[in-house]
Protein backbone atom coordinates (compact mmCIF):
# COMPACT_ATOMS: atom_id res chain seq x y z
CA UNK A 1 82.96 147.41 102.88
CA UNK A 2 79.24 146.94 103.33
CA UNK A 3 76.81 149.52 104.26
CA UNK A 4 75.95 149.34 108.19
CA UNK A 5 72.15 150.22 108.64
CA UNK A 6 71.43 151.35 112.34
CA UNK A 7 68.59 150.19 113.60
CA UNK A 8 68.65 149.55 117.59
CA UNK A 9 69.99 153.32 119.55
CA UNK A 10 70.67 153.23 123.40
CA UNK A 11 72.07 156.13 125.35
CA UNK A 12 74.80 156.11 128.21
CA UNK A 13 74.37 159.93 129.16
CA UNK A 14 76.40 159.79 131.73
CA UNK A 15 79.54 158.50 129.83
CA UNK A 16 78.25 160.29 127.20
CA UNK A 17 77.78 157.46 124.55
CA UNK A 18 75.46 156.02 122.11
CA UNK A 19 75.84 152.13 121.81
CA UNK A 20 74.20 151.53 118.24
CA UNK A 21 73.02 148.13 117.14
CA UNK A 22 73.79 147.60 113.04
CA UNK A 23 73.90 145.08 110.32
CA UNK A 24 74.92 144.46 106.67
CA UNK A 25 72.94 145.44 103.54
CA UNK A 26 70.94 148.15 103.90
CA UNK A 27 67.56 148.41 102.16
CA UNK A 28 64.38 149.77 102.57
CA UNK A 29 62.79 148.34 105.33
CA UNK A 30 65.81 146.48 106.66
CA UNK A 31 65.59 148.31 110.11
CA UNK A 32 63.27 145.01 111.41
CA UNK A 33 66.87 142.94 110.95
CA UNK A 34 68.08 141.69 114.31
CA UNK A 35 71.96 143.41 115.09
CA UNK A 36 74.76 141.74 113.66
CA UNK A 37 77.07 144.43 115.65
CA UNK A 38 76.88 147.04 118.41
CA UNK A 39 78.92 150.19 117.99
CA UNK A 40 79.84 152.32 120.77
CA UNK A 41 80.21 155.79 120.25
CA UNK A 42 81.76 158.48 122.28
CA UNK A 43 79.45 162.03 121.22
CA UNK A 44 82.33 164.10 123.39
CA UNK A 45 85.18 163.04 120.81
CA UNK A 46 82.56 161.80 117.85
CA UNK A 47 84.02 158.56 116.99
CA UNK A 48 83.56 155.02 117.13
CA UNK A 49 85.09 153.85 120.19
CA UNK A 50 84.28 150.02 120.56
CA UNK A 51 82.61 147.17 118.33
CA UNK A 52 81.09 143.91 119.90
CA UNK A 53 79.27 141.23 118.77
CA UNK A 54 75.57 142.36 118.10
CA UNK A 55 73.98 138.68 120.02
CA UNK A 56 70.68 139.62 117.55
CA UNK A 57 69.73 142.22 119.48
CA UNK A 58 66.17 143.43 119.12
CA UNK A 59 65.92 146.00 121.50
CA UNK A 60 68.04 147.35 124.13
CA UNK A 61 68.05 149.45 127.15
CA UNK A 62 70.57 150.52 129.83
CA UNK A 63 70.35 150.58 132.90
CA UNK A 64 71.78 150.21 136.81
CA UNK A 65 72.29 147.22 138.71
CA UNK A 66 72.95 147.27 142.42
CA UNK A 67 76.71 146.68 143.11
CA UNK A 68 77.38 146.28 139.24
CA UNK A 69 76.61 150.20 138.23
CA UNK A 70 75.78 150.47 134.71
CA UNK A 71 74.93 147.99 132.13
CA UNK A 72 73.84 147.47 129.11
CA UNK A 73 70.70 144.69 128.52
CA UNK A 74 70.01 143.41 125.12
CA UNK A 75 66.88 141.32 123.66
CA UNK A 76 68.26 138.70 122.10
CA UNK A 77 65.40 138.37 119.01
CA UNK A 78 66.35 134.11 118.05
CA UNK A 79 65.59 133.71 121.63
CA UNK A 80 63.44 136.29 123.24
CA UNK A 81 65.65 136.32 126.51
């Protein structure tokens, strides 16, 4: 298995997860690569809960949407959209 590297961090507080973008092969100064993979993570039990695809992500925030409640919103960083 290859190393996953962290590198995009978003924070559901009130589920109480972290939603963590990652890719392959870490190295020094590898944190600039766009997410191959988001990882949710639930801090109550402290475990990996979920994988999805990581759609490049380059940055990422959470937040609410009228009559859709919480959501995540990714940068895709091929695209910029």
């Amino acid at each position: 298995m290859t190393a996953r590297t962290p590198i995009r961090v978003a924070a559901a507080v009130a589920r109480q997860q972290l939603i963590v973008g990652v890719h392959a092969n870490a190295k020094e100064g590898s944190h600039k690569n766009l997410a191959e993979a988001l990882w949710v993570y639930d801090l109550k039990a402290q475990k990996r809960i979920a994988k999805a695809p990581g759609h490049n992500a380059l940055s990422m925030v959470i937040g609410q949407r009228a009559g859709r409640g919480t959501q995540l919103y990714v940068l895709d960083g091929t695209k910029n959209e």
